[in-house]
Protein backbone atom coordinates (compact mmCIF):
# COMPACT_ATOMS: atom_id res chain seq x y z
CA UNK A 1 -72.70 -43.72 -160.81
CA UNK A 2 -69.29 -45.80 -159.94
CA UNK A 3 -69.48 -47.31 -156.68
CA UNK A 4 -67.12 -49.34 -155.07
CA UNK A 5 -67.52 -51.39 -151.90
CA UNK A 6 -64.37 -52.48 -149.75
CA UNK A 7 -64.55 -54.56 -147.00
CA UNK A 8 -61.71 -56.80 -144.78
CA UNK A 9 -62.17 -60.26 -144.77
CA UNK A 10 -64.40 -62.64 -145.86
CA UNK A 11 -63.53 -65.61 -143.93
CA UNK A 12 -67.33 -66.62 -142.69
CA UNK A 13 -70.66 -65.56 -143.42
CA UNK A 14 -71.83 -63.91 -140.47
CA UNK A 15 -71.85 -60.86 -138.45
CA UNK A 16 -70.15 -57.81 -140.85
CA UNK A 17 -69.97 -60.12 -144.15
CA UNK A 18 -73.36 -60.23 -143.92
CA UNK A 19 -73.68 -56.68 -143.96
CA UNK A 20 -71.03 -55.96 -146.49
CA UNK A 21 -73.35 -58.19 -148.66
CA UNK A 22 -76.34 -56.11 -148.23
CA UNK A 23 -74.43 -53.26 -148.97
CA UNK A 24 -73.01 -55.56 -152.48
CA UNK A 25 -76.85 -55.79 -153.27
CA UNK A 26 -78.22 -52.33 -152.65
CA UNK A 27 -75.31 -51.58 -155.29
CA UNK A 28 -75.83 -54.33 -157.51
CA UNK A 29 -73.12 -52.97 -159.94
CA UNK A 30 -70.63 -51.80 -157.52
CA UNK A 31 -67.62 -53.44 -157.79
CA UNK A 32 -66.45 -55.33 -154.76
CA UNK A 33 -63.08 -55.38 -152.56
CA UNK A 34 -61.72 -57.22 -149.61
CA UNK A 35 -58.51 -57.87 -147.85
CA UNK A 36 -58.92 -61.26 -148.33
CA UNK A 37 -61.79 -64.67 -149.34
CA UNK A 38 -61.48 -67.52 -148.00
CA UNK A 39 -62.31 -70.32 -150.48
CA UNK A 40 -65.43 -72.17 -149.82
CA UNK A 41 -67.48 -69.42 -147.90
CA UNK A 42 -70.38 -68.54 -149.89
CA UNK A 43 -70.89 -64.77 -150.55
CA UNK A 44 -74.51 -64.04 -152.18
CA UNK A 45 -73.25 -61.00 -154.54
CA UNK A 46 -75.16 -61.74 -157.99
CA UNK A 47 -71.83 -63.92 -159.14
CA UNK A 48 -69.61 -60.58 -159.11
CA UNK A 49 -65.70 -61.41 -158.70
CA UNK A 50 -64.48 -60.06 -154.88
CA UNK A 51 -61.14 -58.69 -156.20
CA UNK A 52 -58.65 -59.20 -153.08
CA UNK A 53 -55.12 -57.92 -151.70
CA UNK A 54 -51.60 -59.39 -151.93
CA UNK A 55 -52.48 -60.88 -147.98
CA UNK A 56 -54.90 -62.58 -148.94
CA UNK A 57 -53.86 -66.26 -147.68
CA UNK A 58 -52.23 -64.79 -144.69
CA UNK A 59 -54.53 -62.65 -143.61
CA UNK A 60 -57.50 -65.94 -144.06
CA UNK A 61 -56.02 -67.10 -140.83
CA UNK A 62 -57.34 -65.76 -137.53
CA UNK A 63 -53.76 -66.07 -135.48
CA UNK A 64 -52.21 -64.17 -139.13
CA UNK A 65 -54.77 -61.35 -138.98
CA UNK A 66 -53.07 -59.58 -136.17
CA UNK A 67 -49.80 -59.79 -137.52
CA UNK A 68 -50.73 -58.22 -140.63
CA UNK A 69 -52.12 -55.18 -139.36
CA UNK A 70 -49.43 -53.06 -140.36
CA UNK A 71 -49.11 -54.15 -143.88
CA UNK A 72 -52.89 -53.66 -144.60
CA UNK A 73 -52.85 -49.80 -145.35
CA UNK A 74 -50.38 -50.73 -148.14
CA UNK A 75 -52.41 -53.55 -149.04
CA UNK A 76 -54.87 -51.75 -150.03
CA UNK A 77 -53.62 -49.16 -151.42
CA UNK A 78 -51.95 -51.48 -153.97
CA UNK A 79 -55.41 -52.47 -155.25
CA UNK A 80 -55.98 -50.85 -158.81
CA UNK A 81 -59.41 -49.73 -158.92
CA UNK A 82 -61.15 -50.89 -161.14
CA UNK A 83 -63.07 -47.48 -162.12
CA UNK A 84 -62.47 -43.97 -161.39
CA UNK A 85 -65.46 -43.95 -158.24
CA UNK A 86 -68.36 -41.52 -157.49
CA UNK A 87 -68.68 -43.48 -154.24
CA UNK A 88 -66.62 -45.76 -151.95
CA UNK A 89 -68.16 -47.63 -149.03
CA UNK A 90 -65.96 -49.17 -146.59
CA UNK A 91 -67.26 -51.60 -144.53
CA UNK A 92 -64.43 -51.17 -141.93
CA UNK A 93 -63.16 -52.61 -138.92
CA UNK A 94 -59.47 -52.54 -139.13
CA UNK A 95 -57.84 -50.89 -142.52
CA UNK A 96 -60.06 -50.79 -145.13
CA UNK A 97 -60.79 -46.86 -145.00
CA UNK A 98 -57.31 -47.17 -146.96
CA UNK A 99 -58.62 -48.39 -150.62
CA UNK A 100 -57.99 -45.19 -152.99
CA UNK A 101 -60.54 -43.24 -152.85
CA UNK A 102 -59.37 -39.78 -154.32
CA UNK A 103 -62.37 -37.69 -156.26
CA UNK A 104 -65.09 -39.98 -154.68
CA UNK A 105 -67.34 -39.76 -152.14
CA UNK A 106 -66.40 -42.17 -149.55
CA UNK A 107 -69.01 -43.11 -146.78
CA UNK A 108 -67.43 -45.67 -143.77
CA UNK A 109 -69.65 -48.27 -142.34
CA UNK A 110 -67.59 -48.69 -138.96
CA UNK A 111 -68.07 -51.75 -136.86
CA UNK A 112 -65.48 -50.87 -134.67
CA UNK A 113 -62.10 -48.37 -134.48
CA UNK A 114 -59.55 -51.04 -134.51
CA UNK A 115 -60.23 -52.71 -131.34
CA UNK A 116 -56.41 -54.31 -131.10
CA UNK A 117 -54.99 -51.09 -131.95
CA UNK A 118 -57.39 -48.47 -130.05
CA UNK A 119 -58.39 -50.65 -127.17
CA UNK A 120 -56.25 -53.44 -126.67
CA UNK A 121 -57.20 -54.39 -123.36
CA UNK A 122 -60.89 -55.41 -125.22
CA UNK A 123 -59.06 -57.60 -127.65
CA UNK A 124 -56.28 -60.46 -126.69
CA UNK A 125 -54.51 -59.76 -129.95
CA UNK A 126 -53.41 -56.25 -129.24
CA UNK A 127 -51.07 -58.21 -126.92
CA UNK A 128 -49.57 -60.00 -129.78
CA UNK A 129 -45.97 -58.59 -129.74
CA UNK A 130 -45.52 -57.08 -132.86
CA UNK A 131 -47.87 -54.64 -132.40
CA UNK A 132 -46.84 -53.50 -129.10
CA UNK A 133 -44.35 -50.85 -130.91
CA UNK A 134 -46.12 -50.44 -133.74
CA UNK A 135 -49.95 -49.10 -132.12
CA UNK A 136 -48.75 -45.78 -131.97
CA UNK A 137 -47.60 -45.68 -135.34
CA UNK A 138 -50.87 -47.40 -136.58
CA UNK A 139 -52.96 -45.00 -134.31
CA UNK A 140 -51.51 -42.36 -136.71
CA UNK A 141 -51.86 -44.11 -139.96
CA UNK A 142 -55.43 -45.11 -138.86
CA UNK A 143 -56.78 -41.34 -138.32
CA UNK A 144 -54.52 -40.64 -141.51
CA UNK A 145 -57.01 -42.87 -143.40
CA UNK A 146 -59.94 -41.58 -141.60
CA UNK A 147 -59.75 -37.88 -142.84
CA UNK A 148 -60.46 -39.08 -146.16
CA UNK A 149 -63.90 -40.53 -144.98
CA UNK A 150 -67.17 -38.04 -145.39
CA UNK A 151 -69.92 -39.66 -143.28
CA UNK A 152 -69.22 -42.48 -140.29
CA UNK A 153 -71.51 -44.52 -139.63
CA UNK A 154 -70.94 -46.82 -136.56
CA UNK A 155 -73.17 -50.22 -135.62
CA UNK A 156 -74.50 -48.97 -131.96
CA UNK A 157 -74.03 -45.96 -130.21
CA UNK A 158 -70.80 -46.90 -128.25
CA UNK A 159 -69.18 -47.33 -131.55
CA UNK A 160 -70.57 -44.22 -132.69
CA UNK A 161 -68.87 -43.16 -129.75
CA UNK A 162 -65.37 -44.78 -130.41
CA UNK A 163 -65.56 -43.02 -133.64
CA UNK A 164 -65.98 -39.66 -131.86
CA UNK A 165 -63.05 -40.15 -129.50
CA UNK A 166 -60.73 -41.86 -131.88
CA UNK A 167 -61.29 -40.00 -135.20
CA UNK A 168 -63.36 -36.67 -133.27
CA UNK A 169 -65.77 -37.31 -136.22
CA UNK A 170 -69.43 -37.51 -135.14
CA UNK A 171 -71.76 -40.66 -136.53
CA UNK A 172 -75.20 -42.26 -137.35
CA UNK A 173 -75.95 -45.21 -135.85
CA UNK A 174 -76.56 -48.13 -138.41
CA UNK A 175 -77.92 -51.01 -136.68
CA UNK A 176 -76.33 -54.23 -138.24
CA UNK A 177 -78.85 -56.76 -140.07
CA UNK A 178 -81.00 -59.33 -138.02
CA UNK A 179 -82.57 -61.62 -140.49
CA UNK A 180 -85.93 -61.36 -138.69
CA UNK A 181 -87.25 -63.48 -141.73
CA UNK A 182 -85.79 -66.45 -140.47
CA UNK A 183 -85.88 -65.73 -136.82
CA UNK A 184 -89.39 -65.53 -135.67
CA UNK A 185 -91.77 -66.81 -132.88
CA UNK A 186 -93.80 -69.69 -133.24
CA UNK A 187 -95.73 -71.97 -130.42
CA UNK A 188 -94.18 -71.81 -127.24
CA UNK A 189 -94.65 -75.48 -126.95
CA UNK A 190 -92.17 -78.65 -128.71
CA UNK A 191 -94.60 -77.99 -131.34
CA UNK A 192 -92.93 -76.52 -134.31
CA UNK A 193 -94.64 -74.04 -137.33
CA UNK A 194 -92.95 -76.06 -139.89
CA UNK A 195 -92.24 -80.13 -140.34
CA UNK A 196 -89.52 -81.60 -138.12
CA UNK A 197 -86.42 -81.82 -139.47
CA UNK A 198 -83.74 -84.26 -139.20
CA UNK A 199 -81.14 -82.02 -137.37
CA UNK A 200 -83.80 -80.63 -135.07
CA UNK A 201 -85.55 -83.06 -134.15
CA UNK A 202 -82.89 -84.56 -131.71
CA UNK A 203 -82.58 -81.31 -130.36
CA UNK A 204 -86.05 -81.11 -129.55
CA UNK A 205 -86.23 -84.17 -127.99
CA UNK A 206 -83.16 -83.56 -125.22
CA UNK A 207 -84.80 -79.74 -124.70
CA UNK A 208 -85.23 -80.11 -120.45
CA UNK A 209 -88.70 -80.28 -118.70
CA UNK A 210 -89.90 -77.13 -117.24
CA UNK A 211 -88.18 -74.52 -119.40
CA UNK A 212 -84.44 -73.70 -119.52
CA UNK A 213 -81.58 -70.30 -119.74
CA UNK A 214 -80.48 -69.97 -123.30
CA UNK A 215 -76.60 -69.38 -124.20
CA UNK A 216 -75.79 -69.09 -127.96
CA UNK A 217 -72.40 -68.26 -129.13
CA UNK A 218 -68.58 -69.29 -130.12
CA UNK A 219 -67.33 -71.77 -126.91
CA UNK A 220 -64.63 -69.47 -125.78
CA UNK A 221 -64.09 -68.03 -122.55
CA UNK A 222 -65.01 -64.20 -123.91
CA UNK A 223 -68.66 -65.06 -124.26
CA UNK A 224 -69.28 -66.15 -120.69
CA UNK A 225 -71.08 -69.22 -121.10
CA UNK A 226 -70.08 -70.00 -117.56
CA UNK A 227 -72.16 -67.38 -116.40
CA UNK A 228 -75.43 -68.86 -117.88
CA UNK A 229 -74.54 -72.00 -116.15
CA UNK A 230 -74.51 -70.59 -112.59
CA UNK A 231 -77.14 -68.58 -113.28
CA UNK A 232 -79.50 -71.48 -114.41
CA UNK A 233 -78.25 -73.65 -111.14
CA UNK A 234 -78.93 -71.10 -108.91
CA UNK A 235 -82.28 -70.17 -110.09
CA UNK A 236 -83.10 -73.84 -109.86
CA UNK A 237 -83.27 -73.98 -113.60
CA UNK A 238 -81.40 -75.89 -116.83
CA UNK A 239 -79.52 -74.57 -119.33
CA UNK A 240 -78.96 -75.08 -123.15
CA UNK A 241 -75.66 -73.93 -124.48
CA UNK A 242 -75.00 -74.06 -127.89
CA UNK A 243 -72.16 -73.01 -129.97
CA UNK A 244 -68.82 -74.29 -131.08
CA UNK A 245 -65.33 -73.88 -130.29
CA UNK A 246 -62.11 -75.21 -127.66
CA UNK A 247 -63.92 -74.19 -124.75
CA UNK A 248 -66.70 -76.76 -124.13
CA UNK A 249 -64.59 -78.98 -122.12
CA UNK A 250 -64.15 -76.34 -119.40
CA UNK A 251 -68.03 -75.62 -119.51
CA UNK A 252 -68.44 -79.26 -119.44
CA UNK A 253 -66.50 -79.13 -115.73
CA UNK A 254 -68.18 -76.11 -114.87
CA UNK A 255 -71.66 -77.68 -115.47
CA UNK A 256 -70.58 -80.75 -113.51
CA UNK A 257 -69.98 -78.26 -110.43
CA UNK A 258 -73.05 -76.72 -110.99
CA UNK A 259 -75.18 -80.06 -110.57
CA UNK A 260 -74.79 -81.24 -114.30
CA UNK A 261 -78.39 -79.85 -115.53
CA UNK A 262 -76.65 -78.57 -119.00
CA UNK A 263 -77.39 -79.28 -122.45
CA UNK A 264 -74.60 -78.73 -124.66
CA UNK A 265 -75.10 -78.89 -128.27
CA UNK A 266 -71.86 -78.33 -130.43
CA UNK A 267 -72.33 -76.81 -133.85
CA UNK A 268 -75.63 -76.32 -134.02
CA UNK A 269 -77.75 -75.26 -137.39
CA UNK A 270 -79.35 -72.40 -137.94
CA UNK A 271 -82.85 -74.20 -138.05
CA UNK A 272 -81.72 -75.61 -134.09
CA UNK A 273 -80.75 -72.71 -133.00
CA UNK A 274 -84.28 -70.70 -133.92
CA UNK A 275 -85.73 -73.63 -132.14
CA UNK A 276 -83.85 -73.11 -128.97
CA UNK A 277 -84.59 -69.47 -128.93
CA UNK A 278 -88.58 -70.39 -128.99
CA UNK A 279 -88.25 -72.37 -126.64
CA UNK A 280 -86.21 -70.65 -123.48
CA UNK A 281 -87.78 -69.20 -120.93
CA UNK A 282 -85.27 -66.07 -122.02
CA UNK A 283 -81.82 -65.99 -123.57
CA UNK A 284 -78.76 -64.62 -121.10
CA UNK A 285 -76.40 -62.99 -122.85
CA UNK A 286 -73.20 -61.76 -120.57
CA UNK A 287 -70.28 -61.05 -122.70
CA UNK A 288 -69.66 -57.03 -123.80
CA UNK A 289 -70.17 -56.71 -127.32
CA UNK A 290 -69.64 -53.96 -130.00
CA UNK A 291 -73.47 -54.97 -131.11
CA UNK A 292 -73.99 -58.61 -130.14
CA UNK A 293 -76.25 -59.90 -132.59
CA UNK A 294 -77.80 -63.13 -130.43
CA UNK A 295 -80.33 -60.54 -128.73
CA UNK A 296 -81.71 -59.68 -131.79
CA UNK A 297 -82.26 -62.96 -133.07
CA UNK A 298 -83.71 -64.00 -129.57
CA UNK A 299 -86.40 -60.99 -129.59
CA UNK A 300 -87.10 -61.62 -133.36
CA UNK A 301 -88.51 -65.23 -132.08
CA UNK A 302 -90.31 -63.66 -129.47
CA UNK A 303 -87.82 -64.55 -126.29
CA UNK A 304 -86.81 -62.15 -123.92
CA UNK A 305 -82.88 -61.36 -123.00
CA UNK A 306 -81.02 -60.85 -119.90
CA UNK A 307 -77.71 -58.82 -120.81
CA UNK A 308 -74.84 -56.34 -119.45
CA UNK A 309 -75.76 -53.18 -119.11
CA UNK A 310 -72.66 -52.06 -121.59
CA UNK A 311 -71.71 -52.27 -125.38
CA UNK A 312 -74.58 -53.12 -127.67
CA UNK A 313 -76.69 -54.52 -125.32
CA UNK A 314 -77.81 -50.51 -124.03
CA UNK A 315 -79.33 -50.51 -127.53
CA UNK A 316 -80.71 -53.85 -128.43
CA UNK A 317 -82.53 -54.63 -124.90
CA UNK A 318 -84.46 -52.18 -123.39
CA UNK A 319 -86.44 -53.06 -120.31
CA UNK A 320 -89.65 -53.85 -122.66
CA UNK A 321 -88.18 -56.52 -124.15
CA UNK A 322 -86.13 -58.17 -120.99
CA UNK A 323 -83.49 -56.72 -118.40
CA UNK A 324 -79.65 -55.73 -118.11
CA UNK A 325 -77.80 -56.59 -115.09
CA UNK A 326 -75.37 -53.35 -113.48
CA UNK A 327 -72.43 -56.04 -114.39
CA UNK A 328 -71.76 -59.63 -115.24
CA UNK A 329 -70.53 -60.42 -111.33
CA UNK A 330 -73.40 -63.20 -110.53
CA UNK A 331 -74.80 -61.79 -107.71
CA UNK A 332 -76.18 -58.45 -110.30
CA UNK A 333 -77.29 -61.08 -113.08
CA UNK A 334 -78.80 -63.32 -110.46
CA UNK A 335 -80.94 -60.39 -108.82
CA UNK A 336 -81.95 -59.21 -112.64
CA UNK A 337 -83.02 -62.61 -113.29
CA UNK A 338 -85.19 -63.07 -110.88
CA UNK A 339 -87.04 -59.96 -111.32
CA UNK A 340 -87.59 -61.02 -115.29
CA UNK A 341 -88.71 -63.96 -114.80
CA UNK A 342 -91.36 -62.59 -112.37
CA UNK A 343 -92.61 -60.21 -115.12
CA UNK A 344 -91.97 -61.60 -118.56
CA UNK A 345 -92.49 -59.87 -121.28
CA UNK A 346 -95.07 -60.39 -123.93
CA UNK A 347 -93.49 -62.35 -127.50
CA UNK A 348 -94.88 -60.09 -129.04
CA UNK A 349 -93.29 -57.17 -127.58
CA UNK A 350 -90.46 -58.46 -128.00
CA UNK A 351 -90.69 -59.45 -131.83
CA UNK A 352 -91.89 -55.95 -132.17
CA UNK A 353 -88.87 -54.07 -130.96
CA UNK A 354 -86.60 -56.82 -133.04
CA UNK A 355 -88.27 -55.50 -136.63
CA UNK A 356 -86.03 -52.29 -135.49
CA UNK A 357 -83.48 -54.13 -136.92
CA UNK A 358 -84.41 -55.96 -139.70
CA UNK A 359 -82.94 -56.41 -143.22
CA UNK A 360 -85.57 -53.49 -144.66
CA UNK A 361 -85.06 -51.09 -141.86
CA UNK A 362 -80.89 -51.50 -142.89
CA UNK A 363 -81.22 -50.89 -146.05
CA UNK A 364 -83.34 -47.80 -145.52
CA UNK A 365 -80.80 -46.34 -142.53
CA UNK A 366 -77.99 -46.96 -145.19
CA UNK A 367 -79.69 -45.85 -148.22
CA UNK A 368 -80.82 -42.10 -146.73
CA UNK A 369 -77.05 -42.07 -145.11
CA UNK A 370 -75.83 -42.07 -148.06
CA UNK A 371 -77.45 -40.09 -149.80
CA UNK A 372 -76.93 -37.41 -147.48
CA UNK A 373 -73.21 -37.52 -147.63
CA UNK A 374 -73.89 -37.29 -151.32
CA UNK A 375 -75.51 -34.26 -151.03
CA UNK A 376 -73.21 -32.80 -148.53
CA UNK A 377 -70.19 -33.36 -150.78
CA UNK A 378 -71.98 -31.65 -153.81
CA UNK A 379 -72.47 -28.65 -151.33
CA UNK A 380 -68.17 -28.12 -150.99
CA UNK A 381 -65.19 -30.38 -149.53
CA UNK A 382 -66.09 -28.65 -146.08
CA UNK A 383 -69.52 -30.24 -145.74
CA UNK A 384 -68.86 -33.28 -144.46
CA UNK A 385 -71.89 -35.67 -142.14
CA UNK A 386 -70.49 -35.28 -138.58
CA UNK A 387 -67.29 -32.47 -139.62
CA UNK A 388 -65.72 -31.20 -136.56
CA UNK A 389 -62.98 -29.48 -135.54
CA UNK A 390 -59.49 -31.51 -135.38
CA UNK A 391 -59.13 -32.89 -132.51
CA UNK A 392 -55.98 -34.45 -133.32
């Protein structure tokens, strides 16, 4: 079987390149797409060339991504496929349900509907200004492209439900990949299952007496860090920050408000970061993401999470595993922190419900998804996962 998989770009590995390489090595002969690579970031796809579009160096730059939008249909429809495909899987979160695809089977693995175009007020760059005129037209060109598709699949159920309202296609839900092989509990103590290393060691060493509120992510105002900080002051409590990105000098004067009881630790490792999640009495987690994966990675080393009760969060953190606050005004998070730390869960509880979304169950979710659009599509062209009537 020809399989092709198509994804947008591969500027980092993280979050959705991470799962468009799973997808590269469940199909270890597929031949791979994106919008564009930027040189340097390592992709583990058994050496196979990522064949990319005309945008590529453009498009490599976040503030040129935006801009580009309404060039990327064409983009990728210039591609020459390599084959003629039995099965195309997008891994999609702007334009790349646009790659030919006629006589295949082609399966969408949506992590969002085009959040600048379909929900600007989520996403500062559906302000930039050459979109304003154009989002109708790429509204259009979007659901165009989404016709074509036979089974959605969307990353949590909000997306799933995005799909339904944008495209009125129905979806699975395909939790993204946690790599619960890495992340996972050890001693609750400064005591580490493994020999100290040289980058955590330091971290280790500044970690504050009598437990601290955890805050991992990018340093920009979207992700709330803030919140963490008065959250940790008013219970009484420290907090560890860590991340990277323009925003740590403004979290630097909001800790200084707040009593100056932060750690901040700017581009942390991997191997720090696991160590901070052990460590925390639980991880907050305020900003309103599609899936969020920080939770995740928190429960998989046996901490609990206090989140939003929105976006991903409704499916990642159950009240087992930690609590979700009605909002992220303070007074809400403040009330739900209180009652969490009164009741902690059990690490193990919470590693538990993190094996949900591990690399195995992904591949298994995404493996029987498939093969059920498969199947549909050998039943007639009006068998479609999730078919509905237009809604358009």
């Amino acid at each position: 079987m020809k399989v092709a998989i198509v994804h947008e770009w591969l500027t980092a590995r993280a979050g959705s390149e991470l799962c468009f390489e799973r997808l590269a090595n469940l199909w270890p002969d597929a031949d791979l797409y994106a919008l564009a690579r930027k040189p340097g970031v390592p992709m583990n796809v058994g050496g196979r060339p990522i064949r990319t579009t005309f945008l590529d160096r453009v498009a490599r730059a976040p503030a040129g991504r935006a801009a580009t939008l309404p060039l990327m249909p064409l983009a990728y429809r210039s591609l020459r496929p390599q084959a003629d495909y039995d099965l195309v899987i997008s891994s999609s979160h702007a334009f790349s349900r646009a790659f030919p695809t006629e006589g295949a089977v082609h399966v969408s693995y949506t992590y969002t509907p085009i959040r600048y175009v379909w929900y600007p007020e989520t996403d500062a760059r559906g302000a930039h200004p050459l979109l304003t005129p154009a989002r109708a037209v790429l509204r259009r060109a979007d659901r165009h492209y989404a016709r074509d598709v036979d089974a959605f699949a969307g990353i949590s159920t909000v997306v799933a439900e995005r799909i339904n309202e944008a495209y009125g296609r129905e979806a699975d839900v395909i939790f993204p990949i946690c790599d619960t092989d890495f992340f996972h509990p050890a001693d609750r103590d400064l005591a580490d299952d493994q020999p100290p290393m040289p980058d955590v060691q330091p971290t280790v060493d500044r970690l504050p007496d009598g437990g601290y509120l955890l805050s991992v992510g990018r340093f920009i105002p979207y992700k709330r860090h803030d919140i963490a900080i008065e959250l940790a002051a008013r219970l009484g409590l420290s907090a560890v920050v860590a991340g990277r990105g323009p925003d740590l000098p403004r979290l630097r004067e909001v800790d200084q408000r707040c009593g100056g009881r932060t750690v901040f630790l700017d581009a942390p490792s991997r191997e720090e970061i696991r160590g901070l999640y052990r460590r925390a009495l639980f991880t907050v987690f305020p900003p309103i993401e599609d899936f969020g994966i920080v939770p995740v990675e928190s429960l998989a080393c046996g901490t609990p999470v206090l989140a939003v009760d929105a976006g991903g969060a409704r499916d990642t953190v159950p009240a087992t595993v930690g609590a979700r606050s009605p909002s992220q005004e303070l007074p809400d998070l403040l009330d739900s922190a209180t009652k969490l730390l009164a009741n902690l869960p059990d690490p193990g509880t919470c590693r538990d419900w993190a094996e949900h979304f591990s690399p195995t169950m992904f591949d298994k979710r995404i493996v029987d998804w498939v093969d059920r659009a498969m199947i549909a599509a050998a039943a007639g062209p009006h068998a479609r996962l999730g078919e509905r009537k237009p809604l358009l």
